[in-house]
Protein backbone atom coordinates (compact mmCIF):
# COMPACT_ATOMS: atom_id res chain seq x y z
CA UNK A 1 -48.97 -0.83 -74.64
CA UNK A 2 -48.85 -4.26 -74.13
CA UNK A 3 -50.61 -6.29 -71.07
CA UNK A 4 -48.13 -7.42 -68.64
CA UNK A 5 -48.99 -10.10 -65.82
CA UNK A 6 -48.24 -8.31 -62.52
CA UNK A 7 -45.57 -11.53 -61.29
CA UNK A 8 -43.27 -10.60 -64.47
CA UNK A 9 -40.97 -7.33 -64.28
CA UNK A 10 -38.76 -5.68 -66.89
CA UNK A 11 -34.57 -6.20 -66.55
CA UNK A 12 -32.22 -5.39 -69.32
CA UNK A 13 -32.82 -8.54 -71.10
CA UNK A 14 -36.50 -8.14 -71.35
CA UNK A 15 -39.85 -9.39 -69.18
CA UNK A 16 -38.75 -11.82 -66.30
CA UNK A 17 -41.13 -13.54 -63.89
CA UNK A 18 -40.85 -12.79 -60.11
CA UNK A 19 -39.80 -16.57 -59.42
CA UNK A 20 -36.65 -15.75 -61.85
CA UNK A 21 -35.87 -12.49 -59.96
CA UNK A 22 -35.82 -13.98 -56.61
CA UNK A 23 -33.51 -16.79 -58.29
CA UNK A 24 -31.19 -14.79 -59.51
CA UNK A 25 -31.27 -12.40 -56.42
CA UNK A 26 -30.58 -15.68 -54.11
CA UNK A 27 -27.16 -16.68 -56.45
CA UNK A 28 -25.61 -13.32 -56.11
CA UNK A 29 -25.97 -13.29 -52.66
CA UNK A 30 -23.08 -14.53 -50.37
CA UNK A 31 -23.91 -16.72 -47.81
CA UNK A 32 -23.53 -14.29 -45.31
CA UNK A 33 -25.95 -12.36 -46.08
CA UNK A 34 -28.57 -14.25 -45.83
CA UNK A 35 -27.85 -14.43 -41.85
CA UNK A 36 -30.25 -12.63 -40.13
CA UNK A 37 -29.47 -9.09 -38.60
CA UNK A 38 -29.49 -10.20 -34.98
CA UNK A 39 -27.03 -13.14 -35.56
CA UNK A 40 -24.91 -10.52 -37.96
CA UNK A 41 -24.58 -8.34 -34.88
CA UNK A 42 -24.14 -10.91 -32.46
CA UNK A 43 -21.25 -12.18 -34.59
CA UNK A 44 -19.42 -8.44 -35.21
CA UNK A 45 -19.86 -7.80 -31.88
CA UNK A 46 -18.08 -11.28 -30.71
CA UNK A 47 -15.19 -10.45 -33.50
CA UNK A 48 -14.65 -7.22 -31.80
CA UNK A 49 -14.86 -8.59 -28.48
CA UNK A 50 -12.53 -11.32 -29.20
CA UNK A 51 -9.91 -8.70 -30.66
CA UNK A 52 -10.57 -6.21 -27.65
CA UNK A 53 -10.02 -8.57 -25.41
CA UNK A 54 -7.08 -9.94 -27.40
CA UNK A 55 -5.25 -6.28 -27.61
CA UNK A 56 -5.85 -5.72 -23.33
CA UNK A 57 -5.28 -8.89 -21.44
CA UNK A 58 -2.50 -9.47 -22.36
CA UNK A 59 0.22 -11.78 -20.49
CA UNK A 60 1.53 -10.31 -16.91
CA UNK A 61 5.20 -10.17 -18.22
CA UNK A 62 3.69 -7.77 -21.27
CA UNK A 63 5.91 -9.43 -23.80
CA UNK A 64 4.01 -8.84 -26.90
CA UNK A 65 5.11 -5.91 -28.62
CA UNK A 66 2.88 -5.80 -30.74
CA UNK A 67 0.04 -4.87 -28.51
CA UNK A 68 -0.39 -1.26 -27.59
CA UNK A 69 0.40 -0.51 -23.96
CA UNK A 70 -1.93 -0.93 -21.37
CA UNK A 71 -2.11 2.56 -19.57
CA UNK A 72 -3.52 4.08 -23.14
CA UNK A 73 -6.61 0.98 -23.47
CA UNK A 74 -9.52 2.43 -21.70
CA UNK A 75 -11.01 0.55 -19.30
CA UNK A 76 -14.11 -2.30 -19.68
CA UNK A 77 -16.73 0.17 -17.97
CA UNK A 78 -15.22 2.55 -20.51
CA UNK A 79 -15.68 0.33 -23.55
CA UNK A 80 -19.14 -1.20 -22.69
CA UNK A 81 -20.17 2.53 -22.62
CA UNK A 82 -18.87 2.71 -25.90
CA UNK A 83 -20.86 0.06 -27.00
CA UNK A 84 -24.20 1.43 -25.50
CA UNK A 85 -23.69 4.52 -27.26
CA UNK A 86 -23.03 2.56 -30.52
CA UNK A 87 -26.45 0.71 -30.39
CA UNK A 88 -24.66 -2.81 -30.19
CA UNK A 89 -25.80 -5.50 -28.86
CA UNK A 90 -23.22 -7.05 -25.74
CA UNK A 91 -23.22 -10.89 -25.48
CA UNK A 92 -22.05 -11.71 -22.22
CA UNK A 93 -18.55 -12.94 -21.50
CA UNK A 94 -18.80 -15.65 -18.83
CA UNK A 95 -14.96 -15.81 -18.56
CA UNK A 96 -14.23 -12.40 -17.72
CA UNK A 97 -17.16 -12.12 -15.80
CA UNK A 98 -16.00 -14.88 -13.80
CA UNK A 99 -12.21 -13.02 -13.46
CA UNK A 100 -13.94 -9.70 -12.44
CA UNK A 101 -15.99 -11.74 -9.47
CA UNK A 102 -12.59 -13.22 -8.65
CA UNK A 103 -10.99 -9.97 -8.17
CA UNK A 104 -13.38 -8.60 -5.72
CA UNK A 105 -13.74 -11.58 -3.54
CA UNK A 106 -9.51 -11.44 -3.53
CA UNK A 107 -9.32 -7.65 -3.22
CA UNK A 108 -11.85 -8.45 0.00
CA UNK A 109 -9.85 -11.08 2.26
CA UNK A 110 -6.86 -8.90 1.14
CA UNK A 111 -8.36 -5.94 2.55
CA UNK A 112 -9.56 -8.05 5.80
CA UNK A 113 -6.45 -9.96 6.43
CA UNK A 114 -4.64 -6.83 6.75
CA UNK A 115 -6.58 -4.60 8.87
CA UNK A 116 -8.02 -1.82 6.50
CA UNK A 117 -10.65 0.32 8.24
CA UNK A 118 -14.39 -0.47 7.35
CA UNK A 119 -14.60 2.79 5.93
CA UNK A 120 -12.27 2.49 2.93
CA UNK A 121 -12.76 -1.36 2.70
CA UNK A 122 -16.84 -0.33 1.62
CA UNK A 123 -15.61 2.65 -0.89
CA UNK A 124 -12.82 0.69 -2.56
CA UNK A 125 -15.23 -2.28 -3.38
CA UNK A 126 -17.96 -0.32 -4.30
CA UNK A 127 -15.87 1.57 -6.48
CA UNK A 128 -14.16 -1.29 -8.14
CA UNK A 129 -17.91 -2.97 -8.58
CA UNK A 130 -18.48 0.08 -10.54
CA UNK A 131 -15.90 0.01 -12.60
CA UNK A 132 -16.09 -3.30 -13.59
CA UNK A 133 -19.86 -2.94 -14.16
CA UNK A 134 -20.89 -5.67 -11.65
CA UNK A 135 -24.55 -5.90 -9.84
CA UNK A 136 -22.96 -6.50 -6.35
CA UNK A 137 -23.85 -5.14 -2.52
CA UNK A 138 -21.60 -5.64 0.10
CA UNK A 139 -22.15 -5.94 3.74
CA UNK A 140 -19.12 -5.41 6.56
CA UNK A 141 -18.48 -6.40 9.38
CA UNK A 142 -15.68 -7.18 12.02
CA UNK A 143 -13.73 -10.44 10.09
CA UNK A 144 -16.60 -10.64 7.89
CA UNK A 145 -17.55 -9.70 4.23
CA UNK A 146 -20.95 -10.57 2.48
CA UNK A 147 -20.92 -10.10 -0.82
CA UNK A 148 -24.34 -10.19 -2.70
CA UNK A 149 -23.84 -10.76 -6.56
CA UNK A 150 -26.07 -11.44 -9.34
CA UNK A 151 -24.57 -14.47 -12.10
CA UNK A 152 -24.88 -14.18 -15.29
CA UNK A 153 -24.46 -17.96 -15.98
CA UNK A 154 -27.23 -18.81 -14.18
CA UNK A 155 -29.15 -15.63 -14.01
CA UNK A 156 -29.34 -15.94 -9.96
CA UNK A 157 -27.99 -13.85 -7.05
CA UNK A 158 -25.45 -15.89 -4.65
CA UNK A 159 -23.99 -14.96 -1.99
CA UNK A 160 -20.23 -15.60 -0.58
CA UNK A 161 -18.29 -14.99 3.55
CA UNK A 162 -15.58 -13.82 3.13
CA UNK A 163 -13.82 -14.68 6.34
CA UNK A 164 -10.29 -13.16 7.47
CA UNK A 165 -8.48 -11.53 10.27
CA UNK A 166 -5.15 -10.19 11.38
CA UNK A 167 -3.10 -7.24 12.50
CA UNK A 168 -2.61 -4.02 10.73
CA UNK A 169 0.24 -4.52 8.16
CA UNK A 170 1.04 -0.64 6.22
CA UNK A 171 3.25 -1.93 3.81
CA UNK A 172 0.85 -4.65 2.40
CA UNK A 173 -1.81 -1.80 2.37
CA UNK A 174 -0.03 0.70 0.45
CA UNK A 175 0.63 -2.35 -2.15
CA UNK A 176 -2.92 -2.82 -2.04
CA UNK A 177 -3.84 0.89 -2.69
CA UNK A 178 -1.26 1.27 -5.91
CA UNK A 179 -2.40 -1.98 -7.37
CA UNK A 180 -6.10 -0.94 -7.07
CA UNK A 181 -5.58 2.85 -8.02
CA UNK A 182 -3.88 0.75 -11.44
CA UNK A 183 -6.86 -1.24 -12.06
CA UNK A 184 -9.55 1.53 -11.65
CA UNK A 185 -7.04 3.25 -14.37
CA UNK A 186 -7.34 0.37 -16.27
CA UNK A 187 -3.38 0.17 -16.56
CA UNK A 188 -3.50 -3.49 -15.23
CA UNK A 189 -5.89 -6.32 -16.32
CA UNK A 190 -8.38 -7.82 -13.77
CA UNK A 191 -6.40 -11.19 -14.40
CA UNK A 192 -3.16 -10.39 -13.74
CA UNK A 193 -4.31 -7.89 -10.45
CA UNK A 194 -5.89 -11.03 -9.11
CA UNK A 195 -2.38 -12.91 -8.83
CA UNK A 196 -0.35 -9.76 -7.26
CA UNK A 197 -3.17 -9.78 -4.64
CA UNK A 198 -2.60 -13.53 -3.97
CA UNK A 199 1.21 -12.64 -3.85
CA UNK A 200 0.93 -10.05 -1.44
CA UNK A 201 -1.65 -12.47 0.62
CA UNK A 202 1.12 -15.73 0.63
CA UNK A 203 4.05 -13.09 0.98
CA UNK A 204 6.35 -13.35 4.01
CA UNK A 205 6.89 -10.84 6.88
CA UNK A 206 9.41 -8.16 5.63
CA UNK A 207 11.79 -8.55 8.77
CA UNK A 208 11.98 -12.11 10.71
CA UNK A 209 10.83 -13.14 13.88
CA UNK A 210 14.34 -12.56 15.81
CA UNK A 211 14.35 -8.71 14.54
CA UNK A 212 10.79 -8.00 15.41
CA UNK A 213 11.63 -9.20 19.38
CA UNK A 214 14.32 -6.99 19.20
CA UNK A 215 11.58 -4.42 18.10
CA UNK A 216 9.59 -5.46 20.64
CA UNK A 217 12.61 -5.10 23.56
CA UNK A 218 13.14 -1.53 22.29
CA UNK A 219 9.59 -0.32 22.47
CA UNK A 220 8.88 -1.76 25.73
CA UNK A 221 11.88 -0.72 27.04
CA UNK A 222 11.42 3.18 26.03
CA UNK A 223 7.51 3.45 27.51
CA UNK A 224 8.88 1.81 30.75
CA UNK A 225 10.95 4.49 31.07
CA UNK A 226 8.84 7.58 29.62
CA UNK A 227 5.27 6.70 30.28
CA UNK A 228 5.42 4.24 33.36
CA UNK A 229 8.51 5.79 35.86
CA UNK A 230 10.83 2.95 35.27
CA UNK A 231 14.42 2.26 36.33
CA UNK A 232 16.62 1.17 33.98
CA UNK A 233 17.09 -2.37 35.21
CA UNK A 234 12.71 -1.81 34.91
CA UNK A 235 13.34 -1.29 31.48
CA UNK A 236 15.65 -4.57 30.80
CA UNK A 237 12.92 -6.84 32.72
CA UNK A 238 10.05 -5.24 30.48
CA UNK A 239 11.62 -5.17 27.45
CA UNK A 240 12.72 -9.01 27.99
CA UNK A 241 8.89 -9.46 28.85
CA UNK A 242 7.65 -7.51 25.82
CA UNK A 243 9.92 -10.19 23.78
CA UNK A 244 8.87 -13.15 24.71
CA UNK A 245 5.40 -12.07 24.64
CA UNK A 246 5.92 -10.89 20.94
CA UNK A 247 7.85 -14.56 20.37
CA UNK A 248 4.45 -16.74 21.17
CA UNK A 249 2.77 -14.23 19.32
CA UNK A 250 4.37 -15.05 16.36
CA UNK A 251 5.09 -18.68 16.71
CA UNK A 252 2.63 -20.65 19.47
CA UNK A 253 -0.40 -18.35 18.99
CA UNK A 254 -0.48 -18.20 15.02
CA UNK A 255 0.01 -22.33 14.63
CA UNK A 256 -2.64 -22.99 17.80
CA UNK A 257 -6.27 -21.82 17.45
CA UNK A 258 -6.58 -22.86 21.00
CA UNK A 259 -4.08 -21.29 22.04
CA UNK A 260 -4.59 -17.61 20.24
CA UNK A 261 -7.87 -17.33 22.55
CA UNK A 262 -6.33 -17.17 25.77
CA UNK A 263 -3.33 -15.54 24.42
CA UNK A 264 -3.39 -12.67 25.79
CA UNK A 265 -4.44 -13.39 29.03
CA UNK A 266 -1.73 -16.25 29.69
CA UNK A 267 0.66 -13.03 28.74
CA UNK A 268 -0.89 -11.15 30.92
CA UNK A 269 -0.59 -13.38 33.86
CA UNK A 270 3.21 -14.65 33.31
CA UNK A 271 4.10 -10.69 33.37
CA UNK A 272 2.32 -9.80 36.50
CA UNK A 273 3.78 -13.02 38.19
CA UNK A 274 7.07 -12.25 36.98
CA UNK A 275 7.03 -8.49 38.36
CA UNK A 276 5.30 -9.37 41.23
CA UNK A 277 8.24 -11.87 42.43
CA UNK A 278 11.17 -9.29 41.14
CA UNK A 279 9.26 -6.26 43.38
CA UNK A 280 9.10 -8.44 46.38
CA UNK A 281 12.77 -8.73 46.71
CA UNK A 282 14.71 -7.17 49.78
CA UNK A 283 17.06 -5.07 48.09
CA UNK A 284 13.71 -3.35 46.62
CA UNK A 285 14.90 -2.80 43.31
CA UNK A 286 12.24 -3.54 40.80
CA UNK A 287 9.23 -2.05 40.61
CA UNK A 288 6.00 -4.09 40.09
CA UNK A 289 3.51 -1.03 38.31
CA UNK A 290 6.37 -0.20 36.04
CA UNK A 291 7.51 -4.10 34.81
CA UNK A 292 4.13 -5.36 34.75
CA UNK A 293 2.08 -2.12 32.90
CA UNK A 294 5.49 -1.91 30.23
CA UNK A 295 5.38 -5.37 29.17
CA UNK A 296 1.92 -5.99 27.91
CA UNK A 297 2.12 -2.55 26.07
CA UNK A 298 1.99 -4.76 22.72
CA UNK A 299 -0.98 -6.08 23.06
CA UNK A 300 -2.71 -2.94 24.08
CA UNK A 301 -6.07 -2.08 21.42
CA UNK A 302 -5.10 1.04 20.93
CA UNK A 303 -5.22 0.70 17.07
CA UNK A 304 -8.78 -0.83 17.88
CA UNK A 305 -9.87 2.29 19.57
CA UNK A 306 -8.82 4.65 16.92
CA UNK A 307 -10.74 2.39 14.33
CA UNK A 308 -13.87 2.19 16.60
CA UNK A 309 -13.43 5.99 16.64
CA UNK A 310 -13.49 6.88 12.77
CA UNK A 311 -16.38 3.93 12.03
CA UNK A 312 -18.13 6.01 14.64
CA UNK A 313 -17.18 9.20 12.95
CA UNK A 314 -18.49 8.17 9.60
CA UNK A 315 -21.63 7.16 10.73
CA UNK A 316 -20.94 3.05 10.55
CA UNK A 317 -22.73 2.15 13.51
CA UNK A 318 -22.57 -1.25 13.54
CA UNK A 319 -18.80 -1.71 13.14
CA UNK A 320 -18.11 1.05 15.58
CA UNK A 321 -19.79 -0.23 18.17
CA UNK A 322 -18.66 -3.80 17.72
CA UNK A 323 -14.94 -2.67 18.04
CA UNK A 324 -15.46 -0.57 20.77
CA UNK A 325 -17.22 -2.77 23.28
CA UNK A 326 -14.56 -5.48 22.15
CA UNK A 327 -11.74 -2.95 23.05
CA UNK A 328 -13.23 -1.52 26.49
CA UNK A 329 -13.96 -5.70 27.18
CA UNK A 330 -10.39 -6.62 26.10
CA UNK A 331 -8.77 -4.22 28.27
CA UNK A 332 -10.86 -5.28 30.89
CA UNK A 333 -9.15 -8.77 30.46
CA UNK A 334 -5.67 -8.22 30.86
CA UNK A 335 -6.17 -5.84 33.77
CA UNK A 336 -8.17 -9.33 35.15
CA UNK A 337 -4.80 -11.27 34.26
CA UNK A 338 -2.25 -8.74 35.64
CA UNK A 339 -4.50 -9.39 39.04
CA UNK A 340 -4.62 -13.37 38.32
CA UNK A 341 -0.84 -13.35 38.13
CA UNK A 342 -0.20 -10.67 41.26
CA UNK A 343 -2.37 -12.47 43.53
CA UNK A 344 -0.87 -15.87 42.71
CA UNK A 345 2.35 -14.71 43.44
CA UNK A 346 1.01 -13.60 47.05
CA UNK A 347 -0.77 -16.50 47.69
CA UNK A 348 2.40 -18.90 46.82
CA UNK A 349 4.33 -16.74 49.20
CA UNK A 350 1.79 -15.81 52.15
CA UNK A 351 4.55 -13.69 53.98
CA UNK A 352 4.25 -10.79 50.94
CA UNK A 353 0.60 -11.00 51.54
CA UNK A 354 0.96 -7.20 52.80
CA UNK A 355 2.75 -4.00 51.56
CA UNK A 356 3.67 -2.54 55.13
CA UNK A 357 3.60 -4.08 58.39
CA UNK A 358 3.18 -2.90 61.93
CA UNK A 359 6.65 -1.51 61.71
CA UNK A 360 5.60 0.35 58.65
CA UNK A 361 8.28 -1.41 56.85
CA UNK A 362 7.76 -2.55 53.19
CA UNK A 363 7.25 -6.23 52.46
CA UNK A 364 6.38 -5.75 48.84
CA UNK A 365 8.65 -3.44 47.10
CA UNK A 366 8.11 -1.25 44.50
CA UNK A 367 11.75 -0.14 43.14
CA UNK A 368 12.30 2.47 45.61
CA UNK A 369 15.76 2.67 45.81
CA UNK A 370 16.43 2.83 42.47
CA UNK A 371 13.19 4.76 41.67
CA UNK A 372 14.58 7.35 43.81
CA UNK A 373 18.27 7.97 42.17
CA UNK A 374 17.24 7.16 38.72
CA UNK A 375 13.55 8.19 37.61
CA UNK A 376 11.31 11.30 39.56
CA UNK A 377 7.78 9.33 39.23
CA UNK A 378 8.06 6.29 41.69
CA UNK A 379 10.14 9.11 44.32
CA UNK A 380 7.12 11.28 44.60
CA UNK A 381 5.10 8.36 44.73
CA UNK A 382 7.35 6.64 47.50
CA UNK A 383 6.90 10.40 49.63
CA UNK A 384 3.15 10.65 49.14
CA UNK A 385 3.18 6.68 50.51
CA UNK A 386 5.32 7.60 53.82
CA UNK A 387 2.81 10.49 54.45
């Protein structure tokens, strides 16, 4: 046998040097395989991402055909399991982690500005941080939101108030609820769920301002009559009450800060001095309890209480308590204004200053007449008064 040098090896045509095999090795090569493995997989992955990402967000009108339809894509917790499982490496995608943050800061002043209970505002963000695959901690309270979330821009938690408050609205909640049972589906895309929450946010009331007083006159005018012993002229004056204080709800105290903090006291006291100057007519017609309890039955925190009372129930403290001093302290106000307005009645007219005089006649009436022939309530209290 021939002696061989140990840098040449044998090939079809006969002995070639190592230099010559590398040579030849490096021409029929493509240029992209020479990339190295990491940047191979960073750039598949990317491709894929790109086309993923291409084939679900699509526009909000979904007028590509040629896309598949969004309730059979799974979801992006789904697919970046996939991946996992896979052994790929997952760049991070700073624009739809951006869209995802967007989405739960919206889905919060959504949930805030109309009234959700603390209980299913924590489990519907924590569930849609889930889903989404975000490192994010939330902490509620009354009006406010902390969110806690970690960026992967700059690699650094931050932290964001969410600020918002307003009345219970059902109808804007159940939108709420179907549009975020869609996205934990993954039927709609995080983009396009963002701008239906704004919608519902900017949207206008469902019926105007001149149908809800007429709303308002109903209501009041019923629980005069049922709850508080009313007549029925009782039940005109506190419905007419229980409009204009749901008219500077709606207009003076939503465009005035100022004003919205003693709003319901002011109410308060124009009622009771209203009531107080229709019971202390001769003809004793009106009655003062039934005019003056009836028309501030709107502003009552009833809803409040019942709140207070589940937080309580499932063991949230904090938010519990919060509402329920601020409901027993809020009803302790407008009792305190239906006195203010009362007593400056009597004082602006000293000769009502007493309900009976020596005579045991009535100076301040209470609607006994018509108490008597219309409604049982005021009658027995009228007999129990003579006694």
């Amino acid at each position: 046998m021939s002696s061989r040098r140990p840098s040449e090896r044998t090939i079809s045509g006969g002995p070639v040097s190592y230099e010559d095999l590398v040579d030849r090795r490096l021409r029929s090569t493509s240029f992209d395989s020479g990339v190295s493995g990491s940047t191979r997989r960073a750039s598949s992955v990317e491709s894929g991402r790109r086309k993923s990402s291409s084939t679900i967000y699509s526009n909000s009108d979904g007028s590509n055909s040629n896309r598949p339809k969004l309730g059979n894509q799974p979801s992006y917790r789904d697919r970046v399991r996939e991946l996992r499982k896979k052994g790929k490496h997952i760049e991070p995608d700073f624009t739809e982690f951006r869209e995802r943050i967007e989405f739960i800061l919206t889905f919060a002043k959504v949930l805030l500005s109309f009234g959700a209970p603390s209980h299913r505002v924590e489990s519907q963000l924590t569930s849609s941080a889930e889903m989404m695959d975000l490192q994010i901690g939330f902490i509620h309270l009354p009006n406010l939101i902390i969110v806690t979330f970690l960026d992967s821009e700059s690699h650094l938690y931050r932290t964001k108030f969410i600020r918002a408050g307003g009345r219970v609205s059902l109808t804007a909640l159940h939108k709420i609820h179907l549009l975020y049972r869609e996205v934990l589906r993954g039927k709609v895309p995080v983009t396009v769920a963002t701008r239906r929450l704004r919608a519902v946010l900017r949207a206008k009331p469902i019926y105007p301002t001149w149908l809800r007083c007429i709303f308002a006159f109903a209501c009041a005018s019923i629980i005069c009559s049922t709850a508080f012993g009313g007549a029925i002229v009782d039940m005109f004056i506190s419905g007419a009450s229980a409009s204009t204080l749901q008219y500077l709800g709606l207009r003076a105290a939503s465009r005035s800060s100022i004003y919205a903090n003693v709003y319901e006291i002011s109410v308060a006291i124009i009622v009771s001095f209203l009531a107080r100057a229709l019971g202390t007519l001769r003809a004793n017609i009106f009655c003062f309890s039934a005019i003056s309890s009836a028309g501030v039955v709107l502003i009552l925190p009833g809803f409040t209480v019942l709140i207070s009372a589940l937080e309580l129930t499932s063991k949230n403290i904090v938010c519990g308590s919060v509402r329920m001093v601020y409901a027993i302290i809020y009803t302790l106000f407008l009792g305190f204004g239906l006195t203010i307005g009362s007593e400056l009645y009597l004082a602006c007219q000293p000769q009502c200053g007493s309900e009976y005089g020596p005579d045991r006649t009535r100076r301040v009436g209470d609607g006994a007449w018509i108490c008597s022939h219309f409604t049982s309530t005021c009658k027995h209290q009228r007999h129990a008064m003579d006694r």
